[in-house]
PDB file of N, CA and C in Angstrom:
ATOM      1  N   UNK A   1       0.849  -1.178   0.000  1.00  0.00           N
ATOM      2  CA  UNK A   1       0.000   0.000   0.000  1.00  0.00           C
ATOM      3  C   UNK A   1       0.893   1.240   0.000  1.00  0.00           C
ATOM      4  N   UNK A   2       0.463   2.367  -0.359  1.00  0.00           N
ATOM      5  CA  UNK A   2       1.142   3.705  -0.794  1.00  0.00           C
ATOM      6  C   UNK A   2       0.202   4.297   0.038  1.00  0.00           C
ATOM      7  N   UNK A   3       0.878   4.949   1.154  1.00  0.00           N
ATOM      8  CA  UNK A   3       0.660   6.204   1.885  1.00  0.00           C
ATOM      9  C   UNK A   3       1.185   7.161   1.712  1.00  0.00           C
ATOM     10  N   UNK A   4       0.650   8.260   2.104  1.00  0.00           N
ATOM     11  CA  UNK A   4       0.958   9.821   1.900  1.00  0.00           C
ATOM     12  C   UNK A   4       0.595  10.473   3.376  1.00  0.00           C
ATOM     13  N   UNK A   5       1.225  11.276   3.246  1.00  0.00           N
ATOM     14  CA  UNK A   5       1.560  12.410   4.642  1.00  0.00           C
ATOM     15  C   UNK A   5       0.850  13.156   4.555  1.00  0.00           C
ATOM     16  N   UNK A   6      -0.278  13.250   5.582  1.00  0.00           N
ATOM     17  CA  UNK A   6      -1.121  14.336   5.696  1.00  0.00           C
ATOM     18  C   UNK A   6      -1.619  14.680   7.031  1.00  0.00           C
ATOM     19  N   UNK A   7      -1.047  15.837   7.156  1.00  0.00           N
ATOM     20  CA  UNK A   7      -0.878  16.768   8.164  1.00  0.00           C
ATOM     21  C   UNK A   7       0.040  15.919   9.082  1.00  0.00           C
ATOM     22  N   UNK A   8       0.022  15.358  10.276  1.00  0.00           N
ATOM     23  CA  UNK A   8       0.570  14.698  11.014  1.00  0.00           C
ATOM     24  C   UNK A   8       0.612  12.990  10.939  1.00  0.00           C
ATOM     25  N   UNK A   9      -0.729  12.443  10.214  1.00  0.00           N
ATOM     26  CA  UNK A   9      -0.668  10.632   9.782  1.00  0.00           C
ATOM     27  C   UNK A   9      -0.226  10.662   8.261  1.00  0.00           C
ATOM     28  N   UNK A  10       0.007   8.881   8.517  1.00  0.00           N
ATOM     29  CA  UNK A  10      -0.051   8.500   7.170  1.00  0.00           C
ATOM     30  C   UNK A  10      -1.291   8.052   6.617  1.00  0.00           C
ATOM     31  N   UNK A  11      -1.471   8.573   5.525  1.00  0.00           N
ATOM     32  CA  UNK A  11      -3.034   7.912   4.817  1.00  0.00           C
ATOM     33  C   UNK A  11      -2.884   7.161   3.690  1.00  0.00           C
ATOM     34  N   UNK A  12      -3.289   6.204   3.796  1.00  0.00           N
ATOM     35  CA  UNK A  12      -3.678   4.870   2.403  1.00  0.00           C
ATOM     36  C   UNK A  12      -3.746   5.833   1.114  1.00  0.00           C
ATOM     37  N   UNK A  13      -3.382   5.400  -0.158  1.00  0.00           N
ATOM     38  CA  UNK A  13      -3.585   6.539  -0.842  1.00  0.00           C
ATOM     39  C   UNK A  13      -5.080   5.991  -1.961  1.00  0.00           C
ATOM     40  N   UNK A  14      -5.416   4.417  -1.468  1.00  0.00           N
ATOM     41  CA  UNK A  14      -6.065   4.563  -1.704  1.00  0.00           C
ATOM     42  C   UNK A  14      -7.717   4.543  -0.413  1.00  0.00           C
ATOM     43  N   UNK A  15      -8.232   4.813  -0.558  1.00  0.00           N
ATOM     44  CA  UNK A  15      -9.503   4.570   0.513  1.00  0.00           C
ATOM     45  C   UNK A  15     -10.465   4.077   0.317  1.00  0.00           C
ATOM     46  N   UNK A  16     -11.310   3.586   1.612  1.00  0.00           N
ATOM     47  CA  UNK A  16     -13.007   3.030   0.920  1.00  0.00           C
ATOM     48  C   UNK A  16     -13.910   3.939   1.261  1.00  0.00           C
ATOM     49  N   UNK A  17     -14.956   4.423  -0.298  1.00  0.00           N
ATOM     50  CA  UNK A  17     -15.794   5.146  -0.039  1.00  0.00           C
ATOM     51  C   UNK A  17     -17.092   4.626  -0.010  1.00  0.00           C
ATOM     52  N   UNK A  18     -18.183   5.010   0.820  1.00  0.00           N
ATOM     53  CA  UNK A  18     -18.785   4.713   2.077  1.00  0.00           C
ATOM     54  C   UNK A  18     -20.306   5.075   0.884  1.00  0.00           C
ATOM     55  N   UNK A  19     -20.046   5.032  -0.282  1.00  0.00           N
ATOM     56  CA  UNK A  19     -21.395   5.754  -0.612  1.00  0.00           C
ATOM     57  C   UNK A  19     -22.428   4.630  -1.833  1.00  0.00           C
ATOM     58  N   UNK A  20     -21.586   3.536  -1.685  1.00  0.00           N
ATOM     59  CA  UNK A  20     -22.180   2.307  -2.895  1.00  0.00           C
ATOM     60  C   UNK A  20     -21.930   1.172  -1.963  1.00  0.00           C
ATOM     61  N   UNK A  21     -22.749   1.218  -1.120  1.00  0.00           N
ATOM     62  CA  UNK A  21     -22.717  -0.379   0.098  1.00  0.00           C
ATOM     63  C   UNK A  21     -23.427  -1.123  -0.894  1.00  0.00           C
ATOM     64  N   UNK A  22     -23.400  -2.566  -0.566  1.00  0.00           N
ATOM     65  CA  UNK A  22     -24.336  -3.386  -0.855  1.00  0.00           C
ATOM     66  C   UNK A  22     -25.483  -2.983  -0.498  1.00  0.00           C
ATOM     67  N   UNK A  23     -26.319  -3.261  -0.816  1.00  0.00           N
ATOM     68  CA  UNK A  23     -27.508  -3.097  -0.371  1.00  0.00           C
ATOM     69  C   UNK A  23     -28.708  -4.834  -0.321  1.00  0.00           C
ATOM     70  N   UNK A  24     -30.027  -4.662   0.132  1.00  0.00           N
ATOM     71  CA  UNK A  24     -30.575  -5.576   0.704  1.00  0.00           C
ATOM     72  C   UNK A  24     -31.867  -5.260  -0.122  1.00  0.00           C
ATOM     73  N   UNK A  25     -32.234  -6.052  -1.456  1.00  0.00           N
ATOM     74  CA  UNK A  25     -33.514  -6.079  -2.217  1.00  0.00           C
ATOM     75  C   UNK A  25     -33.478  -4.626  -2.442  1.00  0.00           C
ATOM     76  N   UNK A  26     -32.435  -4.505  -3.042  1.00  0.00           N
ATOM     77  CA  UNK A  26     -32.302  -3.087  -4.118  1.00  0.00           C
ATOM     78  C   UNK A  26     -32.867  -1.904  -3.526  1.00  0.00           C
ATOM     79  N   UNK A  27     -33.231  -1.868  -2.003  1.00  0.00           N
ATOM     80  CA  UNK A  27     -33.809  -0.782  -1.349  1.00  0.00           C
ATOM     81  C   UNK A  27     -32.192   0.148  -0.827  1.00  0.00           C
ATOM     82  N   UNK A  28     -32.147   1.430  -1.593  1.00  0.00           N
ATOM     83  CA  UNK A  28     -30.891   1.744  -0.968  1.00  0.00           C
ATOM     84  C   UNK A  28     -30.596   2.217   0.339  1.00  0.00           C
ATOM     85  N   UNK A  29     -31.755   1.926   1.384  1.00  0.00           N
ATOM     86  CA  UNK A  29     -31.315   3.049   2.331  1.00  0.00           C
ATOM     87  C   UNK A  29     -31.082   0.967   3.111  1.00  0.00           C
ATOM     88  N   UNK A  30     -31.091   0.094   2.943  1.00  0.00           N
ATOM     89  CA  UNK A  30     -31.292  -1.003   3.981  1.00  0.00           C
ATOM     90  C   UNK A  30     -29.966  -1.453   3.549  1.00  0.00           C
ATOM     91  N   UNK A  31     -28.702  -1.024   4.115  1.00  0.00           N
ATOM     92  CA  UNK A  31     -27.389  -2.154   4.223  1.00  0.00           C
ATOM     93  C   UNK A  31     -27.387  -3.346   4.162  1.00  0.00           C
ATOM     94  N   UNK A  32     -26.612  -3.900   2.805  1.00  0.00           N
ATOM     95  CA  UNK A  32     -26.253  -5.117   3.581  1.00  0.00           C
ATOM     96  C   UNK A  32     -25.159  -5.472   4.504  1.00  0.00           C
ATOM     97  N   UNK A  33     -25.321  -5.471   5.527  1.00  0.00           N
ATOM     98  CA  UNK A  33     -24.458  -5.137   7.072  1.00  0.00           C
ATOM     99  C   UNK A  33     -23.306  -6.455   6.572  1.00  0.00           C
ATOM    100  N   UNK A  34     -24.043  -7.532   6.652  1.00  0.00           N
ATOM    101  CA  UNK A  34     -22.874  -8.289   6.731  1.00  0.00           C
ATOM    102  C   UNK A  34     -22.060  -8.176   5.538  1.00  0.00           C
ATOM    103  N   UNK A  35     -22.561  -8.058   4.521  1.00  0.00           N
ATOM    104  CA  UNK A  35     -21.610  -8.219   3.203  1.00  0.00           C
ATOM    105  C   UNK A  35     -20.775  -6.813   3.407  1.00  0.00           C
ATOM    106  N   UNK A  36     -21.363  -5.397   4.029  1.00  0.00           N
ATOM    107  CA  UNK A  36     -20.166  -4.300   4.468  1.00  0.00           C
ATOM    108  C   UNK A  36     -19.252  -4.303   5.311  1.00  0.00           C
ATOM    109  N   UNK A  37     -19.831  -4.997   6.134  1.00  0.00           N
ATOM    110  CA  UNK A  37     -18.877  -5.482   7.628  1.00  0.00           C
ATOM    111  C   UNK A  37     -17.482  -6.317   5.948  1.00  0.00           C
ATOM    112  N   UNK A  38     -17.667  -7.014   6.130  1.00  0.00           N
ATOM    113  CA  UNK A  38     -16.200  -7.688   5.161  1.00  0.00           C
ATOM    114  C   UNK A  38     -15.738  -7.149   4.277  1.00  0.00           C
ATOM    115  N   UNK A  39     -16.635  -6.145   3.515  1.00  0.00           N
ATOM    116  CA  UNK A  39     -15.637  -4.775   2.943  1.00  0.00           C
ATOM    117  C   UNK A  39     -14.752  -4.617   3.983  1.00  0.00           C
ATOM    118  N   UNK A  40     -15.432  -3.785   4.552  1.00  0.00           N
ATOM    119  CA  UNK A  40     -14.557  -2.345   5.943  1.00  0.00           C
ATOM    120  C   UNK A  40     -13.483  -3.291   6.090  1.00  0.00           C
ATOM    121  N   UNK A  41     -13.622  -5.280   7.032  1.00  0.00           N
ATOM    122  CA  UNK A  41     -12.783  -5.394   7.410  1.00  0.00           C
ATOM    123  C   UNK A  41     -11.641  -6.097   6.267  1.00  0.00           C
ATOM    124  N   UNK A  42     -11.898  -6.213   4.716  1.00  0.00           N
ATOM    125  CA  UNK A  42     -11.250  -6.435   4.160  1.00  0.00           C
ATOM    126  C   UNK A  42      -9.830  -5.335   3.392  1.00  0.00           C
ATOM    127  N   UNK A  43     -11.114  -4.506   3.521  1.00  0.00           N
ATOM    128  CA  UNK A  43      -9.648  -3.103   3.069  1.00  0.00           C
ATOM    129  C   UNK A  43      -9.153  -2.760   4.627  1.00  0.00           C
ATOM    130  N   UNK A  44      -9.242  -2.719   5.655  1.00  0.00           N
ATOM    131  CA  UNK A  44      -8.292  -2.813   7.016  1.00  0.00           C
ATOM    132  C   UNK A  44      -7.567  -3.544   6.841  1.00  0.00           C
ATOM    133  N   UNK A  45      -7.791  -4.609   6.591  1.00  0.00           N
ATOM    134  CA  UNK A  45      -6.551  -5.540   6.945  1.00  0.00           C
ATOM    135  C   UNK A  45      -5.703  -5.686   5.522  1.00  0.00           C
ATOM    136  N   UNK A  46      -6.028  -5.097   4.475  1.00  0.00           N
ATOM    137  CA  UNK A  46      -5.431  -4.907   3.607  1.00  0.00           C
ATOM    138  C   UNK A  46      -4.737  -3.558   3.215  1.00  0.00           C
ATOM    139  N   UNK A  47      -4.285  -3.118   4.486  1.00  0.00           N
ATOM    140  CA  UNK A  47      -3.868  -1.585   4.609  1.00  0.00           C
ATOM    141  C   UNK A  47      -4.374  -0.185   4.617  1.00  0.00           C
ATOM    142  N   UNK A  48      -5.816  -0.441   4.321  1.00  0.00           N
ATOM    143  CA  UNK A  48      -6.520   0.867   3.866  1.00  0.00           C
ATOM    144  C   UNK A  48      -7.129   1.337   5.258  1.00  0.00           C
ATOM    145  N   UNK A  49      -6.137   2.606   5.621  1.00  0.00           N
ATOM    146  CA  UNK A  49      -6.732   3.431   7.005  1.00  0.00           C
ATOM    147  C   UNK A  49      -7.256   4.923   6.528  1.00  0.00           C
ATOM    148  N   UNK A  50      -7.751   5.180   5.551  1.00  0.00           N
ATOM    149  CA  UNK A  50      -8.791   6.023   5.069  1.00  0.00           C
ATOM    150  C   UNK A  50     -10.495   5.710   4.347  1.00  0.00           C
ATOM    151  N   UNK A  51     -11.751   5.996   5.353  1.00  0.00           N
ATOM    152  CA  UNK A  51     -12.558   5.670   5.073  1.00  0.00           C
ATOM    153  C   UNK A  51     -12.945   6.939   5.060  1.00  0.00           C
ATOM    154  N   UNK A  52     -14.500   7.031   3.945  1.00  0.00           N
ATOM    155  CA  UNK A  52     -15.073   7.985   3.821  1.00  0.00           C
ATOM    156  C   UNK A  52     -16.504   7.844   3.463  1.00  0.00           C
ATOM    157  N   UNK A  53     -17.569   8.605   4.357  1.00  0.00           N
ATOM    158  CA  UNK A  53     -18.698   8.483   4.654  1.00  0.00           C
ATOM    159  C   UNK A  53     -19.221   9.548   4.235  1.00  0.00           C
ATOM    160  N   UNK A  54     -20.808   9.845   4.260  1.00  0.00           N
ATOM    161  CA  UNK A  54     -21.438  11.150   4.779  1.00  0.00           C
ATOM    162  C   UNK A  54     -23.089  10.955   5.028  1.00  0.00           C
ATOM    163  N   UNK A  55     -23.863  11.569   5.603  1.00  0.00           N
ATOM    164  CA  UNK A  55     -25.118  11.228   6.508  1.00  0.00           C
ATOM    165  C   UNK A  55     -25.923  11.413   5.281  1.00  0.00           C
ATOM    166  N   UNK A  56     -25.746  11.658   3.754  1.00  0.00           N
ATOM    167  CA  UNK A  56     -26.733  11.261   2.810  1.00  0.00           C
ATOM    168  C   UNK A  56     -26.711  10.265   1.834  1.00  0.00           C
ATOM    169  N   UNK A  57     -25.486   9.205   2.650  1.00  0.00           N
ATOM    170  CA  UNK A  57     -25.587   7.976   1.777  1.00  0.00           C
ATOM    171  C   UNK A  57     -26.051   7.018   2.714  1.00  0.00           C
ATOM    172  N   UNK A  58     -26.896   6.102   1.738  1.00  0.00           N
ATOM    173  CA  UNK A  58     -28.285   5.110   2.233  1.00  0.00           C
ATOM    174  C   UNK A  58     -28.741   5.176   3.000  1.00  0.00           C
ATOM    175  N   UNK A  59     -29.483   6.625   2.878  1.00  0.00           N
ATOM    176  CA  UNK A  59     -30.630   7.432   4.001  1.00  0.00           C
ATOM    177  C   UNK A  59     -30.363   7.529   5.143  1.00  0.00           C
ATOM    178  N   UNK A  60     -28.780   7.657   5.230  1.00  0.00           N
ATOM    179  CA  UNK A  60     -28.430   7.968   6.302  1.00  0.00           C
ATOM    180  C   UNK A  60     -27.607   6.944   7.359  1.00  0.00           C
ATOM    181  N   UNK A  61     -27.409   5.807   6.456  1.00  0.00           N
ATOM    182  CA  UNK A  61     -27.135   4.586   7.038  1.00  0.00           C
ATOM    183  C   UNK A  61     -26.035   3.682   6.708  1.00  0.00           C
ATOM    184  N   UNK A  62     -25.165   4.551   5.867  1.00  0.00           N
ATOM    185  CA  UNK A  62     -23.608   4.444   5.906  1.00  0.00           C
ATOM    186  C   UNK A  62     -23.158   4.808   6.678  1.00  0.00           C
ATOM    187  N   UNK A  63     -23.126   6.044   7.655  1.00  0.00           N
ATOM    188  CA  UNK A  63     -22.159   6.724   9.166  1.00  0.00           C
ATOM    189  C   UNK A  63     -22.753   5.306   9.966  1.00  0.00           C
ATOM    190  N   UNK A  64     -23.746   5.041  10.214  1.00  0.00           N
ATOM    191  CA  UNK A  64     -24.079   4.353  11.115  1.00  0.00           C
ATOM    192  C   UNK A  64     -23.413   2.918  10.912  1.00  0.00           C
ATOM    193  N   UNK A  65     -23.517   2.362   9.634  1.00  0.00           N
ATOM    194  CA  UNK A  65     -22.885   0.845   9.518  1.00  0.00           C
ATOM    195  C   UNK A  65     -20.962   1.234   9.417  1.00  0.00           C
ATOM    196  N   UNK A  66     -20.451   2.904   9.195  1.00  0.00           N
ATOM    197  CA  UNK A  66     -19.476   3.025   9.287  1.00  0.00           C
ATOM    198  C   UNK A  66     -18.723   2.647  10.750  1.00  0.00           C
ATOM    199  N   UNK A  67     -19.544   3.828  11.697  1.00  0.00           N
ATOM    200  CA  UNK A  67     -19.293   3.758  12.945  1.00  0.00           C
ATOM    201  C   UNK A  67     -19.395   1.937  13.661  1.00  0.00           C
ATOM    202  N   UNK A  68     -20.249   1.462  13.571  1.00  0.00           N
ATOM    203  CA  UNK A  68     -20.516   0.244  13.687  1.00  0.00           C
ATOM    204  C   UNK A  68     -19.375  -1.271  13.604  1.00  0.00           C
ATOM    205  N   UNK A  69     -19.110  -0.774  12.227  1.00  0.00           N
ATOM    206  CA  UNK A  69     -17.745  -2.238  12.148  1.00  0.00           C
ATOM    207  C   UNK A  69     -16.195  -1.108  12.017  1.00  0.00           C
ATOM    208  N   UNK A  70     -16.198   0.055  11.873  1.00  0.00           N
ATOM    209  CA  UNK A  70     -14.722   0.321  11.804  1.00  0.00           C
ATOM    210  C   UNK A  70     -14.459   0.315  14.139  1.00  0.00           C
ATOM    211  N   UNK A  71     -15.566   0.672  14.496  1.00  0.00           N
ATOM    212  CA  UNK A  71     -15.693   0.738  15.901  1.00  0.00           C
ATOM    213  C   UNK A  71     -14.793  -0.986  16.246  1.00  0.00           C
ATOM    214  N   UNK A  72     -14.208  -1.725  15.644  1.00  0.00           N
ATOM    215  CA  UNK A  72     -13.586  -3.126  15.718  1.00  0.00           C
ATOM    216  C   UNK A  72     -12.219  -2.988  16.101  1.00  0.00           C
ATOM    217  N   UNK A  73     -12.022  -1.545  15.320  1.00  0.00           N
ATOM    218  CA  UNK A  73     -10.433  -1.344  15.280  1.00  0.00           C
ATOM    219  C   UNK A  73      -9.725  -0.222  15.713  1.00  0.00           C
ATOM    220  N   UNK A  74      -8.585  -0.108  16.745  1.00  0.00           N
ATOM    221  CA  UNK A  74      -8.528   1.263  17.520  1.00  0.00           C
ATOM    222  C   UNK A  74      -8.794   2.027  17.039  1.00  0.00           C
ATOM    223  N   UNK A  75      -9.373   3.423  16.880  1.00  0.00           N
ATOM    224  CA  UNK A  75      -9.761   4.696  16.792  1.00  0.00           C
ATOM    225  C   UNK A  75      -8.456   5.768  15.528  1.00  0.00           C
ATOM    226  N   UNK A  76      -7.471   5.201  16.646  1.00  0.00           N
ATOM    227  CA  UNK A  76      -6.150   6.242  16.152  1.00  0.00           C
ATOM    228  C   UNK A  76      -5.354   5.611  15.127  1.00  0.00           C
ATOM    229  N   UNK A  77      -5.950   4.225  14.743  1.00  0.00           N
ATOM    230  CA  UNK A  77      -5.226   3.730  13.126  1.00  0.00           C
ATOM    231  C   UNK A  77      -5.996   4.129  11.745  1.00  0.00           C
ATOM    232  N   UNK A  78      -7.097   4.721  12.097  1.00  0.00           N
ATOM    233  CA  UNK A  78      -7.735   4.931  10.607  1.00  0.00           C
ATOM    234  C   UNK A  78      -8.240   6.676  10.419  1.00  0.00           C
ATOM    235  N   UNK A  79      -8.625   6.750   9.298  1.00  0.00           N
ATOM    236  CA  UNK A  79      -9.606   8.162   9.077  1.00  0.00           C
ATOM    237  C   UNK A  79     -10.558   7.973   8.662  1.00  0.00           C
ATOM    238  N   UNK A  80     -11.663   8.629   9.249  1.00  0.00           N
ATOM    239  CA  UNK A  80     -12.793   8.588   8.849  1.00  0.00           C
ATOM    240  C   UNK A  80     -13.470  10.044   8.770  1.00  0.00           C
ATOM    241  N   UNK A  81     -13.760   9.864   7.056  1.00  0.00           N
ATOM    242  CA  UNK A  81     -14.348  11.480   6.791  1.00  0.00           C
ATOM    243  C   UNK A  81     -15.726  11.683   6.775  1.00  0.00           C
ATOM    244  N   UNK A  82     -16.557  12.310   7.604  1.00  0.00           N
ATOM    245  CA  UNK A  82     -17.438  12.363   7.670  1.00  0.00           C
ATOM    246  C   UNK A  82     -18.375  13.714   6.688  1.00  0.00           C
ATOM    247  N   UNK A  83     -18.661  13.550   5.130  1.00  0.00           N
ATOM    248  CA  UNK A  83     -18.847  14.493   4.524  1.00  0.00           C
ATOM    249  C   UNK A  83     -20.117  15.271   5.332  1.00  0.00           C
ATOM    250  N   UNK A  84     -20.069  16.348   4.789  1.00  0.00           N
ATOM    251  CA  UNK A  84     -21.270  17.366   5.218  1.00  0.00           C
ATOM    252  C   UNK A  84     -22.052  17.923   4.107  1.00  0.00           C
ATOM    253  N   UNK A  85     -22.989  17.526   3.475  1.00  0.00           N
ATOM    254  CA  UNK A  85     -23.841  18.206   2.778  1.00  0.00           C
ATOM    255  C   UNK A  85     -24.511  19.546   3.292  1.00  0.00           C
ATOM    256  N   UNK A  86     -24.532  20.363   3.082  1.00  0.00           N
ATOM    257  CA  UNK A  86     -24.898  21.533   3.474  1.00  0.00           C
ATOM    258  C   UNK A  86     -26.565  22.023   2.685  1.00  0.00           C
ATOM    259  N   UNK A  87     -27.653  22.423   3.360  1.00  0.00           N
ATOM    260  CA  UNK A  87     -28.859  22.770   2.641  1.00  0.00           C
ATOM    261  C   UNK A  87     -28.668  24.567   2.676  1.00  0.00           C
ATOM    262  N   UNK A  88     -28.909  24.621   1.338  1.00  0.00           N
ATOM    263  CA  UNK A  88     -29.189  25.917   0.808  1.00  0.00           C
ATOM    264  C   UNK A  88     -30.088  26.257   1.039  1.00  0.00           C
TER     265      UNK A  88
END
């Protein structure tokens, strides 16, 4: 894996983004938990300590299945970006 220096860590250069989970009978807001759970823990253990989320992917239920299985692995080995959509 290829990390890069940013600000004070090293970050994966590549990351997993948090916004095309599996999903469960093509409904996008219903995770498929287990088949994401073995994403998350497949790019961890395959070096990738940059994840990236935000509270308007699958109705809100990517932060939550984020928080959920990266919560497996200390805190201070990964990143997790929590986007912000902003309403105009």
């Amino acid at each position: 894996m290829i990390y890069r220096k940013f600000q004070d860590i090293q970050l994966s250069g590549l990351g997993l983004g948090m916004m095309r989970l599996p999903v469960l009978g093509g409904n996008d807001g219903a995770v498929d938990e287990a088949a994401a759970a073995k994403m998350i823990d497949y790019a961890y253990k395959n070096g990738i300590n940059y994840f990236d989320t935000a509270w308007g992917y699958h109705d809100g239920n990517s932060e939550l299945v984020a928080g959920k299985y990266l919560s497996a692995y200390p805190w201070e080995s990964y990143c997790l970006a929590c986007i912000f959509h902003g309403i105009t």
